[in-house]
C-alpha atoms as a PDB file:
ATOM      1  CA  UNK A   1       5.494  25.122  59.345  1.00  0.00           C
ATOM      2  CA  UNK A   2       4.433  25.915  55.604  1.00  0.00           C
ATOM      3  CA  UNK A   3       0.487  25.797  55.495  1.00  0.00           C
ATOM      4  CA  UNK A   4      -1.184  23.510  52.649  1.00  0.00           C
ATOM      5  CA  UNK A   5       2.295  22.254  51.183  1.00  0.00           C
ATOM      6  CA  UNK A   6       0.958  20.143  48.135  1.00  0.00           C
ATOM      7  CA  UNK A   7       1.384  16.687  47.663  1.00  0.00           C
ATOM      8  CA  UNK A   8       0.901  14.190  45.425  1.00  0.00           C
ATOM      9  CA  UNK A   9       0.282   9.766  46.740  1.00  0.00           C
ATOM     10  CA  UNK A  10      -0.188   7.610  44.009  1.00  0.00           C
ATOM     11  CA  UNK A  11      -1.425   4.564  44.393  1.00  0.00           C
ATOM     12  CA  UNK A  12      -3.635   5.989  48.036  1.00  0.00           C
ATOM     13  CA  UNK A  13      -7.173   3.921  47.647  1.00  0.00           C
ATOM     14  CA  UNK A  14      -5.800   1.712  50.579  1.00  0.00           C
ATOM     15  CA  UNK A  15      -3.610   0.090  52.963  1.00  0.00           C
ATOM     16  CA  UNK A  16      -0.129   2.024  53.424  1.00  0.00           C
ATOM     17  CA  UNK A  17      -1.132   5.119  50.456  1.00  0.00           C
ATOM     18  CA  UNK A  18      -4.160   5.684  52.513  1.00  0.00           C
ATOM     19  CA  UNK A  19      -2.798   6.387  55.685  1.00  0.00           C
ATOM     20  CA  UNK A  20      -0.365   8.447  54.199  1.00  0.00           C
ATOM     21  CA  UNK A  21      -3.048  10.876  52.778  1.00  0.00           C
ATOM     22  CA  UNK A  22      -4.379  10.467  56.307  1.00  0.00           C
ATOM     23  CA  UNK A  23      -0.874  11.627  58.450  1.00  0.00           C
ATOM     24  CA  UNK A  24       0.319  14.116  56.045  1.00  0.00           C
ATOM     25  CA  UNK A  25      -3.193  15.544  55.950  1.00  0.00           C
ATOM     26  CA  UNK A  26      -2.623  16.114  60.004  1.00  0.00           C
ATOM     27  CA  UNK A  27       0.825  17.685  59.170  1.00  0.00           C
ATOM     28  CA  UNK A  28      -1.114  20.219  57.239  1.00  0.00           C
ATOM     29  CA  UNK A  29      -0.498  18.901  53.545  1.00  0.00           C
ATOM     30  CA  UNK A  30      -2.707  19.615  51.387  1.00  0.00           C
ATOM     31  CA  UNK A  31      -3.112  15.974  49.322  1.00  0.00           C
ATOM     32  CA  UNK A  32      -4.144  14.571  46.071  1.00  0.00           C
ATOM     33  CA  UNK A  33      -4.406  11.682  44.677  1.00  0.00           C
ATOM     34  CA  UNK A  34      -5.959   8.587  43.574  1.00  0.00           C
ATOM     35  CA  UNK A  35      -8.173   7.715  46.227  1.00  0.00           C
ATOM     36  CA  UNK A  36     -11.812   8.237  47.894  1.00  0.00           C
ATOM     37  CA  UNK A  37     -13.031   8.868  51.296  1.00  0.00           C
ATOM     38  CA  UNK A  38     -10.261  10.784  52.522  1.00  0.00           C
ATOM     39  CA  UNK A  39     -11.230  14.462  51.779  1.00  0.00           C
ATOM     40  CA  UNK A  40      -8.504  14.829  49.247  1.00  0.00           C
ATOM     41  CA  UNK A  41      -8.558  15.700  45.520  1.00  0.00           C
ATOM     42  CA  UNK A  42      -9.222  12.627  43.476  1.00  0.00           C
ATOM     43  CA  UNK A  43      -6.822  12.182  40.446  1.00  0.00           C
ATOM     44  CA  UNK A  44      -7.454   9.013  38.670  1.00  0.00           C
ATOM     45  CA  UNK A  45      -4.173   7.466  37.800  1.00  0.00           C
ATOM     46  CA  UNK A  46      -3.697   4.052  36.803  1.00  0.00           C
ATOM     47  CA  UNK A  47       0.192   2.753  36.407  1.00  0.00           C
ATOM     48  CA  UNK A  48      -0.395   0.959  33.430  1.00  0.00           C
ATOM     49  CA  UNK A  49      -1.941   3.507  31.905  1.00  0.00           C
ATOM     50  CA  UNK A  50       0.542   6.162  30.033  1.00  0.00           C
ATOM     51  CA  UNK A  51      -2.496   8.002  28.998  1.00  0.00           C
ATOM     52  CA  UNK A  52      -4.215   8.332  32.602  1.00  0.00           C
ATOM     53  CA  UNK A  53      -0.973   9.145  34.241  1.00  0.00           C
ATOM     54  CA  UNK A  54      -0.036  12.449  31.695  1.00  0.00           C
ATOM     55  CA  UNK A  55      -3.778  13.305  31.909  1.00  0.00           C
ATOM     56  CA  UNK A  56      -3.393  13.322  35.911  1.00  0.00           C
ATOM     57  CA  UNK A  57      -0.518  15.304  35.630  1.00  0.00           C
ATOM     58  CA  UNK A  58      -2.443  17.933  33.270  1.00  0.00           C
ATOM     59  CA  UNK A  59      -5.514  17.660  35.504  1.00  0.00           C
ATOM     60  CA  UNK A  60      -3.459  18.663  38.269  1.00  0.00           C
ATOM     61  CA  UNK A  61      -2.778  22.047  36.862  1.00  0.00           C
ATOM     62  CA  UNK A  62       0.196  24.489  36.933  1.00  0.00           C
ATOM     63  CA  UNK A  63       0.582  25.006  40.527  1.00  0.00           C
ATOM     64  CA  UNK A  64       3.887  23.980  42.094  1.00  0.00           C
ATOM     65  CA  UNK A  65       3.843  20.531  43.835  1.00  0.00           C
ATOM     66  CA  UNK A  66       5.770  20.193  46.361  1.00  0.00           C
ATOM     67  CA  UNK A  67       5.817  16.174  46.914  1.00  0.00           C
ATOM     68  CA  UNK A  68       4.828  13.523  44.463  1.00  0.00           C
ATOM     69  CA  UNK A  69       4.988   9.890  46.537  1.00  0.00           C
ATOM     70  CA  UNK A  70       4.637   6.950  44.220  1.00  0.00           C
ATOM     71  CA  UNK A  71       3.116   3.903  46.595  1.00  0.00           C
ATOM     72  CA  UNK A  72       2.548   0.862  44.000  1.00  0.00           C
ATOM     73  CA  UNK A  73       2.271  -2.365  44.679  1.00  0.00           C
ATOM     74  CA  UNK A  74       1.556  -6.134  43.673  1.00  0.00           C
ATOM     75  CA  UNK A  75       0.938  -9.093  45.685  1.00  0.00           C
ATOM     76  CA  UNK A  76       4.122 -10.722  46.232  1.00  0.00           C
ATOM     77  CA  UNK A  77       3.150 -13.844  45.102  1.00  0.00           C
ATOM     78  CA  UNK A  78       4.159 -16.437  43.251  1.00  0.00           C
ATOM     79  CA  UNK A  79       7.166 -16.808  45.626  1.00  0.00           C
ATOM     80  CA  UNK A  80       8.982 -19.538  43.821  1.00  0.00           C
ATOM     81  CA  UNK A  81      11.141 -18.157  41.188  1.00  0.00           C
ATOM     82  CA  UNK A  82      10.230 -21.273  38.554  1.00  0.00           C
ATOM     83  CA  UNK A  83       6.116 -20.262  39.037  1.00  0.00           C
ATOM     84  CA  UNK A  84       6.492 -17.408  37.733  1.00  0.00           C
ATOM     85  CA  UNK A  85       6.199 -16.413  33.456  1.00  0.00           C
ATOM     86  CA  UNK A  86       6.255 -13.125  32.088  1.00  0.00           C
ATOM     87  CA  UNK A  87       3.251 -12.307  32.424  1.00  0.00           C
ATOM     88  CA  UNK A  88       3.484 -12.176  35.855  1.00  0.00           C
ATOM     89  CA  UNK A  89       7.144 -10.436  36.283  1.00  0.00           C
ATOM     90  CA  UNK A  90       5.868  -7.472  33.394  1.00  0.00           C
ATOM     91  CA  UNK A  91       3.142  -6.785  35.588  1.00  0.00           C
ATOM     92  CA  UNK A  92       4.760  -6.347  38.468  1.00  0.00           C
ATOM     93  CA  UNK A  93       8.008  -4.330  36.721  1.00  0.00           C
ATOM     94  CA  UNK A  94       5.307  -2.410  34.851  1.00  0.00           C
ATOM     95  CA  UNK A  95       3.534  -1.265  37.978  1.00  0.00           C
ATOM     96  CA  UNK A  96       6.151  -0.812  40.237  1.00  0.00           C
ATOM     97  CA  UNK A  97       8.672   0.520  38.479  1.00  0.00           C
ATOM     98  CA  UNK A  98       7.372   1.670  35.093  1.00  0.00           C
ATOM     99  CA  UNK A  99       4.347   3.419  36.428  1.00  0.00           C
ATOM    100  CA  UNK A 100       6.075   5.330  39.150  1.00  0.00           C
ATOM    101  CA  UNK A 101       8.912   6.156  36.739  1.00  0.00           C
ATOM    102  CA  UNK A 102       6.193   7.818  34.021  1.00  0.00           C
ATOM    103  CA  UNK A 103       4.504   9.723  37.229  1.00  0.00           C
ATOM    104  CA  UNK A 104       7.908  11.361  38.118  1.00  0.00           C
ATOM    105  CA  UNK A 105       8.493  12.362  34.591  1.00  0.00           C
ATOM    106  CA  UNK A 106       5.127  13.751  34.444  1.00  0.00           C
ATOM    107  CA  UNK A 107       4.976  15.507  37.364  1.00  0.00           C
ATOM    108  CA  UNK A 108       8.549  17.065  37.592  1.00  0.00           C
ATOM    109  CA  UNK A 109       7.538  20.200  35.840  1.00  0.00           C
ATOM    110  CA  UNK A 110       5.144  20.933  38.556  1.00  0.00           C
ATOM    111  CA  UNK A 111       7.871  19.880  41.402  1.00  0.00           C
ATOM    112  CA  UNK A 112      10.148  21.994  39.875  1.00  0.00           C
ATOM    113  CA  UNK A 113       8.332  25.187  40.505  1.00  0.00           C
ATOM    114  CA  UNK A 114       8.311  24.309  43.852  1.00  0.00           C
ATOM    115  CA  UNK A 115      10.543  26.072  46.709  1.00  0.00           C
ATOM    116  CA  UNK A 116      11.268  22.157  48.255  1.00  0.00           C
ATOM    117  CA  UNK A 117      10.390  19.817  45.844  1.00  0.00           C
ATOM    118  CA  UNK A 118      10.513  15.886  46.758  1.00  0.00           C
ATOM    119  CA  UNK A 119       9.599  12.495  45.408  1.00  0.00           C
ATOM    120  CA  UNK A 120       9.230   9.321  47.601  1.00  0.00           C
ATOM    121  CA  UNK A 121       9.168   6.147  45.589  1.00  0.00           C
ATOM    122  CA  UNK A 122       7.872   3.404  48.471  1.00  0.00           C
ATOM    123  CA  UNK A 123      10.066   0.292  47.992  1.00  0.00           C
ATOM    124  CA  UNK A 124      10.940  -2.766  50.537  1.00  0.00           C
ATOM    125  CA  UNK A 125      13.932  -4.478  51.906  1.00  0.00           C
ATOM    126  CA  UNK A 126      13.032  -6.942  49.224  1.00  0.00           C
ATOM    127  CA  UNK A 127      14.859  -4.435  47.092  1.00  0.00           C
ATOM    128  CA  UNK A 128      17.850  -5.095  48.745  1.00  0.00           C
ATOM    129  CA  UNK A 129      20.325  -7.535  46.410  1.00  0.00           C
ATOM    130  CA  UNK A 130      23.009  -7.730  49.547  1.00  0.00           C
ATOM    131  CA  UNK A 131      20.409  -8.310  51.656  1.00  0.00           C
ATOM    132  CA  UNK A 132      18.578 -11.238  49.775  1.00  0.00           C
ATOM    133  CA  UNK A 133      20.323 -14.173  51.505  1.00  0.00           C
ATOM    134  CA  UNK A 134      16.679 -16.722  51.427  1.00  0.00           C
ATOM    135  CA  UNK A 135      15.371 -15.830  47.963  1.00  0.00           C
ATOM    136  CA  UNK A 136      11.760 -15.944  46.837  1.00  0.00           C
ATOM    137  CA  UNK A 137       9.677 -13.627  45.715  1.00  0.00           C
ATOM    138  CA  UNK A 138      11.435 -13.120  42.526  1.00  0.00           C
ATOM    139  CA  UNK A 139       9.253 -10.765  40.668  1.00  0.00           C
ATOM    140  CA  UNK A 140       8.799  -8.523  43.316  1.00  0.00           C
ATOM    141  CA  UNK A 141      12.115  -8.228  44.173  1.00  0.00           C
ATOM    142  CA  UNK A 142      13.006  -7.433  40.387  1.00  0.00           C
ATOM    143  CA  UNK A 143      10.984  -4.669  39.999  1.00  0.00           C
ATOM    144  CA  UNK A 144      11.288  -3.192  43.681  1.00  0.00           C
ATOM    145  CA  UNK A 145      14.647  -3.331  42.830  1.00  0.00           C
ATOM    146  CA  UNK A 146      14.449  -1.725  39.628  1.00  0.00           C
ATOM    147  CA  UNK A 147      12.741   1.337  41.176  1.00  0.00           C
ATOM    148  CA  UNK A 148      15.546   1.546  43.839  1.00  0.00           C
ATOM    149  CA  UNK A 149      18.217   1.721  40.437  1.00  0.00           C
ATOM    150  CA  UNK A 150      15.736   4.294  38.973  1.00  0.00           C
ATOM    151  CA  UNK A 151      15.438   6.712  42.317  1.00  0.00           C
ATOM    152  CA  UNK A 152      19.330   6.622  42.402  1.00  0.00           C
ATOM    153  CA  UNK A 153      19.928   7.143  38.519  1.00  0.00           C
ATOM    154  CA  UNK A 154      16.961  10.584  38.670  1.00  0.00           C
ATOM    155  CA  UNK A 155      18.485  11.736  41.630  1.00  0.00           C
ATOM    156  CA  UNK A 156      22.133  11.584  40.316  1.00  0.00           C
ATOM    157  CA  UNK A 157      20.920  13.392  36.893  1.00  0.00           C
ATOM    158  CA  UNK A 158      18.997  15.915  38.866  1.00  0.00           C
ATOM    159  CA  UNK A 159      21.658  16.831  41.436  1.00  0.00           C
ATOM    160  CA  UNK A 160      23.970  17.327  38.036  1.00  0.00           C
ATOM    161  CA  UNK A 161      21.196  19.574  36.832  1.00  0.00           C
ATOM    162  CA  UNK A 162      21.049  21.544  39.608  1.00  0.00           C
ATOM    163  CA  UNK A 163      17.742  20.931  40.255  1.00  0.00           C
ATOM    164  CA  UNK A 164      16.788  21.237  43.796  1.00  0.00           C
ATOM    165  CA  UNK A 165      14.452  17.939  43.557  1.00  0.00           C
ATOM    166  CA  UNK A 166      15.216  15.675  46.443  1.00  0.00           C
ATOM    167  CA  UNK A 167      14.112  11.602  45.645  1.00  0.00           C
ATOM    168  CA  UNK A 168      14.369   9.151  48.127  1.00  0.00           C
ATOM    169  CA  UNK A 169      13.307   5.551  48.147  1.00  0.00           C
ATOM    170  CA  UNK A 170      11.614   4.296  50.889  1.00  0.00           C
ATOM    171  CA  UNK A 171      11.053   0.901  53.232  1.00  0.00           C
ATOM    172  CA  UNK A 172       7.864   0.723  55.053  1.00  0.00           C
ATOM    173  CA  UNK A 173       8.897  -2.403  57.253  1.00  0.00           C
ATOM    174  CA  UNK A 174       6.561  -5.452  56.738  1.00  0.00           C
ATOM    175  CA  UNK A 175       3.461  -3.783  57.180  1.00  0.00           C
ATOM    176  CA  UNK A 176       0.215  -5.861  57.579  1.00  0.00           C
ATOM    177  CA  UNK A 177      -2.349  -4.960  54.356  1.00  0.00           C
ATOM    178  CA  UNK A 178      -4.476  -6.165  51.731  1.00  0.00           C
ATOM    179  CA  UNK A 179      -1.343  -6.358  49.265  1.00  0.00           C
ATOM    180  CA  UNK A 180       0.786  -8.442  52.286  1.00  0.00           C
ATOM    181  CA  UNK A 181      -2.544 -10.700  53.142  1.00  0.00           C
ATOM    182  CA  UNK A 182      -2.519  -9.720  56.252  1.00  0.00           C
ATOM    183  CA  UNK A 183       1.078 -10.823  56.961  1.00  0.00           C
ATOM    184  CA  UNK A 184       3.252  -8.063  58.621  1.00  0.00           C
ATOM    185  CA  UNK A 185       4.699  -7.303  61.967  1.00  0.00           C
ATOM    186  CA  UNK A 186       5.273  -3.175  61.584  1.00  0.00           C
ATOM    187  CA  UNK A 187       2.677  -1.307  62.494  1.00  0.00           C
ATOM    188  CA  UNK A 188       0.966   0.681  59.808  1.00  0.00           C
ATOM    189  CA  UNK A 189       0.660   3.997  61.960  1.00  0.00           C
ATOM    190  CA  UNK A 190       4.332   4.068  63.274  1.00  0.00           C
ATOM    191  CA  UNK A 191       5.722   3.018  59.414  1.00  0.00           C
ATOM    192  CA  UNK A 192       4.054   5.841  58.145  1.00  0.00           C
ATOM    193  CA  UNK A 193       4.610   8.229  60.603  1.00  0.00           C
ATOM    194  CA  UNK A 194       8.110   7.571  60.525  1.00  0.00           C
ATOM    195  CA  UNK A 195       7.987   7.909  56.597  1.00  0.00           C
ATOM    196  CA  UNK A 196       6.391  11.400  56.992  1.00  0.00           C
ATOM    197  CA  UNK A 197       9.219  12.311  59.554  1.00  0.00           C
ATOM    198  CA  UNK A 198      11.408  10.926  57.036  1.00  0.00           C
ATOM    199  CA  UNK A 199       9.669  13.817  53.944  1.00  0.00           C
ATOM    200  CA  UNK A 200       9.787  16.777  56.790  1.00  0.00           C
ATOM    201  CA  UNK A 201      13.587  16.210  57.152  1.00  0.00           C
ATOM    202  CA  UNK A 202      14.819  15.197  54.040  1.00  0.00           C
ATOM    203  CA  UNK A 203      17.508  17.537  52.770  1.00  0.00           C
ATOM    204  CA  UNK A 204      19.895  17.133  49.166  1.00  0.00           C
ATOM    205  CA  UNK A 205      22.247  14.981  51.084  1.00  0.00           C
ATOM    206  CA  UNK A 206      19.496  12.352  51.120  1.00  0.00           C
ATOM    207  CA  UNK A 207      18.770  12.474  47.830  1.00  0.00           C
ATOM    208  CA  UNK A 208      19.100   9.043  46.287  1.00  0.00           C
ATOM    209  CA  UNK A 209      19.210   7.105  49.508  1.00  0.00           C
ATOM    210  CA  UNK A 210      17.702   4.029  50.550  1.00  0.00           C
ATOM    211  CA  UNK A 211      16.227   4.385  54.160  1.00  0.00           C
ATOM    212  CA  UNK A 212      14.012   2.743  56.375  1.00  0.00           C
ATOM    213  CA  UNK A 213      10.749   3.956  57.618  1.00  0.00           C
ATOM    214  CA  UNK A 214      12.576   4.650  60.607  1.00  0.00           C
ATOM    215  CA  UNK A 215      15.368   6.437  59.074  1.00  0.00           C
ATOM    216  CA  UNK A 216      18.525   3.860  58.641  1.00  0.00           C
ATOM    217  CA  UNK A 217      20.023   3.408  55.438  1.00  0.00           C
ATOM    218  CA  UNK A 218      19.360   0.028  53.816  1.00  0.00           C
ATOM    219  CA  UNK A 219      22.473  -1.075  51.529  1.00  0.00           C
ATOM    220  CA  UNK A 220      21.369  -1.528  48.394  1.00  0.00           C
END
């Protein structure tokens, strides 16, 4: 095993970023991010922030980077579609799927100087437009959804490239947190033990998947 691989969890100041930079750190990753109280490198990085996120990329340096993981979030409320307004829905489509789509850009230079380069973008089941059969949550779906289309669509450009980048997106299961309000059945340690399984294995005939902490493929 590679000593002090480098990686990259945005969005790591809690709940299921946090524990990443915890289990990858035992894998012998050597982490970043934007988070405290973990040992790690701190890189402040806000997702609604163009500026912060190409100043954490330049802060970061010109050493290869061999994963980036983009873990954002917003509470999933309103659940009715009719109580939500755009303030609401930009928020959430900026943060989870604008945000994480600027930190890729920014950071592919560095991934692309590495020897196995990968980018994680954490999604949810509530991604999942053939899965939706109950509705609700409309906002979060959108933009979870969004960042599924936007793994696929980088992945697909990058293979054509030739660019040895592998990008997966990611399910964590329902995973009780701050963000969930406590609601969740998955336990936080398994979920993120089987996502760093998941990054350890991952070869190009991943890239652009779907999967489930636990490995399955999710239709999209």
């Amino acid at each position: 095993m590679k000593v002090n691989r480098s990686a990259q969890v945005k969005g790591a100041n809690r709940g299921i970023g946090l524990h990443l930079v915890k289990v990858l750190s035992e894998h012998r990753w050597s982490v970043s991010g934007t988070l405290e109280e973990t040992g790690a490198t701190i890189l402040d990085l806000d997702y609604l922030s163009d500026e912060s996120i190409i100043k954490a990329a330049a802060d970061y340096g010109d050493e290869p980077l061999d994963l980036l993981i983009n873990c954002a979030g917003v509470d999933v409320h309103p659940r009715a579609w009719a109580e939500n307004d755009s303030s609401t829905l930009m928020t959430k489509f900026r943060v989870m799927a604008v945000g994480p789509f600027l930190a890729t850009k920014a950071f592919l230079p560095k991934l692309e100087r590495s020897d196995s380069p990968k980018i994680i973008n954490i999604s949810s089941d509530f991604a999942s437009v053939s899965e939706n059969d109950r509705g609700r949550c409309i906002g979060y779906r959108m933009a979870k959804t969004a960042l599924n289309q936007q793994t696929v669509t980088i992945a697909n450009e990058l293979k054509a490239a030739g660019s040895n980048v592998i990008m997966i997106a990611v399910d964590p299961g329902d995973v009780p947190t701050r963000l969930s309000r406590g609601n969740g059945k998955t336990d936080i340690d398994k979920s993120v033990r089987g996502i760093v399984g998941i990054i350890e294995s991952a070869t190009m005939v991943d890239s652009g998947n779907f999967l489930k902490w636990t490995g399955e493929k999710i239709p999209f």
